[in-house]
Protein backbone atom coordinates (compact mmCIF):
# COMPACT_ATOMS: atom_id res chain seq x y z
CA UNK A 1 -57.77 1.65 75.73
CA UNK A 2 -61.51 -0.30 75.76
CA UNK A 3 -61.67 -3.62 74.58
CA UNK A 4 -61.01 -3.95 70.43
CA UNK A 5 -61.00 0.13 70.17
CA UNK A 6 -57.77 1.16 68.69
CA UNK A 7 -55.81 4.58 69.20
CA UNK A 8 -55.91 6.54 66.36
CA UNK A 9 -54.81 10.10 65.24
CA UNK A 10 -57.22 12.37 63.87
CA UNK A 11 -55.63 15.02 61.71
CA UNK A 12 -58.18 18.00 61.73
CA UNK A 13 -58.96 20.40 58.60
CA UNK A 14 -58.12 24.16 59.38
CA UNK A 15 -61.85 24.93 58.69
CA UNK A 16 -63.04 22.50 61.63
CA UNK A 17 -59.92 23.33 64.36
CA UNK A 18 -62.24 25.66 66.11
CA UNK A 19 -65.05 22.97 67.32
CA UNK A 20 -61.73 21.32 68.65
CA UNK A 21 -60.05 24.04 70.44
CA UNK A 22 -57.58 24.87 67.63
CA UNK A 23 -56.23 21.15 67.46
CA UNK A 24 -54.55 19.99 64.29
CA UNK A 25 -54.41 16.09 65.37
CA UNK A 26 -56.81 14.97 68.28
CA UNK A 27 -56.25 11.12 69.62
CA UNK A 28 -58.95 9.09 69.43
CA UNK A 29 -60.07 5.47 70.09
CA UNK A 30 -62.35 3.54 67.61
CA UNK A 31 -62.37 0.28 66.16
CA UNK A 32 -64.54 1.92 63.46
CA UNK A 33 -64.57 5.14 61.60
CA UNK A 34 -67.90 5.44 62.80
CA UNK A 35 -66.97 5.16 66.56
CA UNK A 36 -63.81 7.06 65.95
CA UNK A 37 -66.21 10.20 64.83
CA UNK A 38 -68.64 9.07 67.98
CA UNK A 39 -65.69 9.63 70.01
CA UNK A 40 -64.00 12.50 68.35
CA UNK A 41 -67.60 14.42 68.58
CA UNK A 42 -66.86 14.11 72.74
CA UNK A 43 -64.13 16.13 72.10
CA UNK A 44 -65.20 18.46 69.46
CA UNK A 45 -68.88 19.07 70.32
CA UNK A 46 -70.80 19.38 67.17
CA UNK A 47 -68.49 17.62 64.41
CA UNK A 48 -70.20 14.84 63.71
CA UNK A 49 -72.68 16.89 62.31
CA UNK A 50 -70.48 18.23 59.90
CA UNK A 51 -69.28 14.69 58.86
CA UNK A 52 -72.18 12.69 59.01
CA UNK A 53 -75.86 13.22 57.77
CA UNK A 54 -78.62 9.87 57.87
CA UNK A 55 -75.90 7.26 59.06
CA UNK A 56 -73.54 7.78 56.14
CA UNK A 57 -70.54 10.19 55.84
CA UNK A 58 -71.43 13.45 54.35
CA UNK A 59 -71.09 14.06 50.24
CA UNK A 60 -68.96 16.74 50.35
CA UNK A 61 -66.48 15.20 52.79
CA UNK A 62 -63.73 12.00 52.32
CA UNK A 63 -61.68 9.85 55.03
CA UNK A 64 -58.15 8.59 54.39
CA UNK A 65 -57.38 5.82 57.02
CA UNK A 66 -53.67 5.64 56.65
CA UNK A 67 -53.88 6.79 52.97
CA UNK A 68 -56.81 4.80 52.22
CA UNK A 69 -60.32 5.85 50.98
CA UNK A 70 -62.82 4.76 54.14
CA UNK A 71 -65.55 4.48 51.15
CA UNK A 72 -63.96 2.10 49.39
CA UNK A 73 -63.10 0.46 52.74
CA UNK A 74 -66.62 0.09 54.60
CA UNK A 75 -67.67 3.50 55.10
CA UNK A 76 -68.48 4.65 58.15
CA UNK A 77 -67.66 0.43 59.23
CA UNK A 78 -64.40 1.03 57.87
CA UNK A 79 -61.75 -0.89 59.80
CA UNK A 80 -59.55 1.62 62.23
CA UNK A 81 -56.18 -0.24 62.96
CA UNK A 82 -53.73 0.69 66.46
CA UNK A 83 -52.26 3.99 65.23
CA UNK A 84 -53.74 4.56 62.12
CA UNK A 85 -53.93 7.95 60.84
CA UNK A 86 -57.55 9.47 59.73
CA UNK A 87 -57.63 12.62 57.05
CA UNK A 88 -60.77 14.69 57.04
CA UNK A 89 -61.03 16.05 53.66
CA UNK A 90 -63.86 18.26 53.15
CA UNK A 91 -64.28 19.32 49.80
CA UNK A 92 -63.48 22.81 49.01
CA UNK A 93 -66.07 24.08 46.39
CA UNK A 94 -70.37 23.34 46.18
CA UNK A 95 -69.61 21.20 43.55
């Protein structure tokens, strides 16, 4: 581990598993939600794209750190604590 950056576990949705070789849960440091997507984009070239767009998280896609909403938490600053465990949840319809 670097410095502040805590470990954290990723858990993957089935529509995204591909741009990370089929993983369900990929490990990850971060202190941040915002460095634990920098970092989880090493791993799974090309999905920060699909969770970020202008320096905020996507519309159509939420982040539970351990059970907790990272919007209502900071956002992309949201706090990641040792072990926590990050949801993507992309939403399933257009709206």
């Amino acid at each position: 581990m670097t410095g502040d950056a805590a470990v954290a576990r990723v858990i993957v949705p089935s529509m995204m598993r591909q741009l990370c070789r089929g993983a369900e849960v990929v490990e990850v440091e971060g202190a941040t939600l915002k460095e634990v997507i920098a970092r989880l984009d090493v791993k799974c070239p090309g999905i920060r794209e699909l969770l970020t767009e202008n320096g905020s998280i996507r519309h159509h896609v939420a982040f539970f750190i351990d059970g907790v909403d990272a919007r209502s938490s900071g956002g992309l600053f949201a706090p990641v604590p040792e072990g926590a465990e990050i949801v993507i949840v992309p939403a399933l319809s257009g709206g």
